[in-house]
N, C-alpha and C. Protein backbone atom coordinates (compact mmCIF):
# COMPACT_ATOMS: atom_id res chain seq x y z
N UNK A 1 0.16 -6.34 -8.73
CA UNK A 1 1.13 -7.01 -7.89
C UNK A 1 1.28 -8.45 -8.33
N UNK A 2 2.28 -8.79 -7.91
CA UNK A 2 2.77 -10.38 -8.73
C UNK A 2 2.10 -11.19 -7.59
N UNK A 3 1.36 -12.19 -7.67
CA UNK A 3 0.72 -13.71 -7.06
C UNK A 3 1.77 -14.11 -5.98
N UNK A 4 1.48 -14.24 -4.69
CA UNK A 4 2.40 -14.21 -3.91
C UNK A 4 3.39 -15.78 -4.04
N UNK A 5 2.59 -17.27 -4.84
CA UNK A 5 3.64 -17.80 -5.52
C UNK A 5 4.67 -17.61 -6.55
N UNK A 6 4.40 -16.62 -7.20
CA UNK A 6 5.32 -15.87 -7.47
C UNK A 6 6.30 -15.14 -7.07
N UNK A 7 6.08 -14.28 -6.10
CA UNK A 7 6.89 -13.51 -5.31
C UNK A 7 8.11 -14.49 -4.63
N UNK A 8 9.56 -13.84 -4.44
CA UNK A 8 10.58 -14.83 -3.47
C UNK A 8 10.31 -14.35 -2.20
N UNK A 9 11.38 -14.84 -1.34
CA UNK A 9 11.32 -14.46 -0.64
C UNK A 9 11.45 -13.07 0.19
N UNK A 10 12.81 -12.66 -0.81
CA UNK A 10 13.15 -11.22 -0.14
C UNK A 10 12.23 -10.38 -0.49
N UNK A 11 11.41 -10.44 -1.96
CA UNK A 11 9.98 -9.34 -1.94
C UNK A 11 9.50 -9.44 -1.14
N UNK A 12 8.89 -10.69 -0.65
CA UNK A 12 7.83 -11.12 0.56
C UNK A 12 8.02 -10.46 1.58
N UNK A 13 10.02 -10.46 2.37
CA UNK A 13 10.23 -9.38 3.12
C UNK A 13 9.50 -7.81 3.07
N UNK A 14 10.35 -7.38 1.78
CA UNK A 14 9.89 -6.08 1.61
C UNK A 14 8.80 -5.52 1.47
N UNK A 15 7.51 -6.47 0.92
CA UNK A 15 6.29 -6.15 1.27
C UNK A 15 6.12 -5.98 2.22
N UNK A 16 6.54 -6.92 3.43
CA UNK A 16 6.34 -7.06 5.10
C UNK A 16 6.85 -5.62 5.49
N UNK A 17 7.97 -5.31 5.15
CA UNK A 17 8.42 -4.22 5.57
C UNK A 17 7.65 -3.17 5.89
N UNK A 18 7.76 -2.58 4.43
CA UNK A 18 6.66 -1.42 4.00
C UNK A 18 5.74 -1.55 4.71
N UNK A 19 4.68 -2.66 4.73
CA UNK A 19 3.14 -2.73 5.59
C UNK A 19 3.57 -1.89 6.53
N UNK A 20 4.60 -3.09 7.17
CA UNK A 20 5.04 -2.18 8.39
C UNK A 20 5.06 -0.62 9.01
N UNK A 21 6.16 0.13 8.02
CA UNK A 21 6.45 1.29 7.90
C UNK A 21 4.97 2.26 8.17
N UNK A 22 4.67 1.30 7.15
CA UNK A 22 3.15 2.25 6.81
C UNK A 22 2.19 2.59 8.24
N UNK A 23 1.94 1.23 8.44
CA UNK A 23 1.57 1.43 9.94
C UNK A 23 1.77 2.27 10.89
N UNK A 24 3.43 2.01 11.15
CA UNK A 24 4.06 3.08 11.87
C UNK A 24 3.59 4.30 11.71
N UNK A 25 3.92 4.54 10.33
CA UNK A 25 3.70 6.50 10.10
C UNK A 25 2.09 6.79 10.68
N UNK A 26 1.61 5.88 10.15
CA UNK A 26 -0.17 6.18 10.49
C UNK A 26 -0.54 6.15 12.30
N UNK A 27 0.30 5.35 12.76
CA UNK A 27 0.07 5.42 14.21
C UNK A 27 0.87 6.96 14.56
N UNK A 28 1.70 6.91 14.29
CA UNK A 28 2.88 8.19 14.98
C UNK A 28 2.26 9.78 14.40
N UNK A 29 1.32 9.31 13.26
CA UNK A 29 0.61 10.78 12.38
C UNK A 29 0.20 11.80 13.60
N UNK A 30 -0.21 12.86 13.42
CA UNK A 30 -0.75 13.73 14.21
C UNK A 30 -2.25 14.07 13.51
N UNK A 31 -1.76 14.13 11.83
CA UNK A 31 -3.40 13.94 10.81
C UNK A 31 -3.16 13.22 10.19
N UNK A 32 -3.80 11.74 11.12
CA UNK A 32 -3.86 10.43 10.53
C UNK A 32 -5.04 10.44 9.19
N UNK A 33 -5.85 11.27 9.46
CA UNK A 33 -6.59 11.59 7.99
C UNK A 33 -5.65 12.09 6.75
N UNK A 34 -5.24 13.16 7.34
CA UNK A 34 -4.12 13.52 6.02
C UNK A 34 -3.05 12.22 6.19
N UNK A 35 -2.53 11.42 6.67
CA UNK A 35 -1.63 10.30 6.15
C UNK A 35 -1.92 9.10 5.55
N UNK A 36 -3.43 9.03 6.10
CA UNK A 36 -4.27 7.89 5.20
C UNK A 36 -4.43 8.18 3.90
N UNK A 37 -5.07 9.58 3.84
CA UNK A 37 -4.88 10.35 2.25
C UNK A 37 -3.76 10.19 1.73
N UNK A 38 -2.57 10.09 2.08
CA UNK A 38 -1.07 10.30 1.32
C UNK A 38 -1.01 8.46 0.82
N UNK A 39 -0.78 7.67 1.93
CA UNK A 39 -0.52 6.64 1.83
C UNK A 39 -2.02 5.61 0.84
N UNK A 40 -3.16 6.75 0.57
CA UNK A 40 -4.27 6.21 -0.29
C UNK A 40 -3.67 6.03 -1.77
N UNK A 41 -3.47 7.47 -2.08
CA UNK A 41 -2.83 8.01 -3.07
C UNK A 41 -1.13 6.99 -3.46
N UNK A 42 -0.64 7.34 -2.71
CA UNK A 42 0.88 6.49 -3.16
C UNK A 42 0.51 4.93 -3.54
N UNK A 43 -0.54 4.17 -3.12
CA UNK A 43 -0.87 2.33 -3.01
C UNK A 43 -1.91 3.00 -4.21
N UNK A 44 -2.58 3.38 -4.47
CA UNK A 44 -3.22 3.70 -6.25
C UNK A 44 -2.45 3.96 -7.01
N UNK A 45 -1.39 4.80 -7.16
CA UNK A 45 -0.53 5.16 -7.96
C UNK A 45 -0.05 3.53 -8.40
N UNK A 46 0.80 2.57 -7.36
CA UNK A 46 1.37 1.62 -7.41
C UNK A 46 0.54 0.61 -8.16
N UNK A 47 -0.95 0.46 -7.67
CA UNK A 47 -1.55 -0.52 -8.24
C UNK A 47 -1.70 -0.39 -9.89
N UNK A 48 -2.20 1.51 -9.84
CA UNK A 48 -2.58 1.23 -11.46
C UNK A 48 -1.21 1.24 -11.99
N UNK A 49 0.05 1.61 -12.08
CA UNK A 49 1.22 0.64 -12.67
C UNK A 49 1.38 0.00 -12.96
N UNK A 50 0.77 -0.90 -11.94
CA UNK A 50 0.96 -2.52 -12.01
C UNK A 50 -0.56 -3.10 -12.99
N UNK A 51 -1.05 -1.90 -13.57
CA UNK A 51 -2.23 -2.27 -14.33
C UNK A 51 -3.80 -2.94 -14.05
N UNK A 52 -3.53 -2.78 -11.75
CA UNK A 52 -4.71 -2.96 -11.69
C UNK A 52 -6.04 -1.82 -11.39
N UNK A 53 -6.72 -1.86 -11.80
CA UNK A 53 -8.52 -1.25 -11.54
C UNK A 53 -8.28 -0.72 -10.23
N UNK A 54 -8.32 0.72 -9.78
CA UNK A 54 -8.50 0.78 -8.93
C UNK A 54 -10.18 2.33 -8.42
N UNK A 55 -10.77 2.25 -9.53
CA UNK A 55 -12.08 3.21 -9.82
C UNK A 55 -12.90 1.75 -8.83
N UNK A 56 -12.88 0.77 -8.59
CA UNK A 56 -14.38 0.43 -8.09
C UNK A 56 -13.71 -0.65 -6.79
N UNK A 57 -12.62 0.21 -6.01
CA UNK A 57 -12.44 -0.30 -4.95
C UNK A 57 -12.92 0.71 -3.54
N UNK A 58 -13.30 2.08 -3.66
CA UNK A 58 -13.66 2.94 -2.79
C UNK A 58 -15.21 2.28 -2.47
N UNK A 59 -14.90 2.09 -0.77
CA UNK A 59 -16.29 1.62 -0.22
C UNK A 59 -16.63 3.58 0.17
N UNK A 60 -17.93 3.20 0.25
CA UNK A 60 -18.77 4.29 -0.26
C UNK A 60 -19.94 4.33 0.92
């Protein structure tokens, strides 16, 4: 992800957004386990794209 001095403003929005969204779905889930799993999976996908490490972020 780009350094949030980096980022403008309208990303800054759309990050906000999404959090958002995300939230939502996870509150409104019925298997908030299975949506945490989905939404685990989709934010790894994104990070390693973006070329960061994501093998030694699972707390354990």
């Amino acid at each position: 992800m780009m350094e949030v001095a980096e980022m403008n403003e309208l990303e800054l929005k759309d990050q906000a957004i999404k959090e958002f969204v995300n939230l939502q779905r996870l509150k409104a889930a019925e298997d908030k386990d299975r949506e945490i799993e989905y939404q685990e999976k989709i934010l790894k996908a994104r990070m390693q794209a973006l070329g960061i490490p994501t093998e030694d972020l699972e707390i354990k």
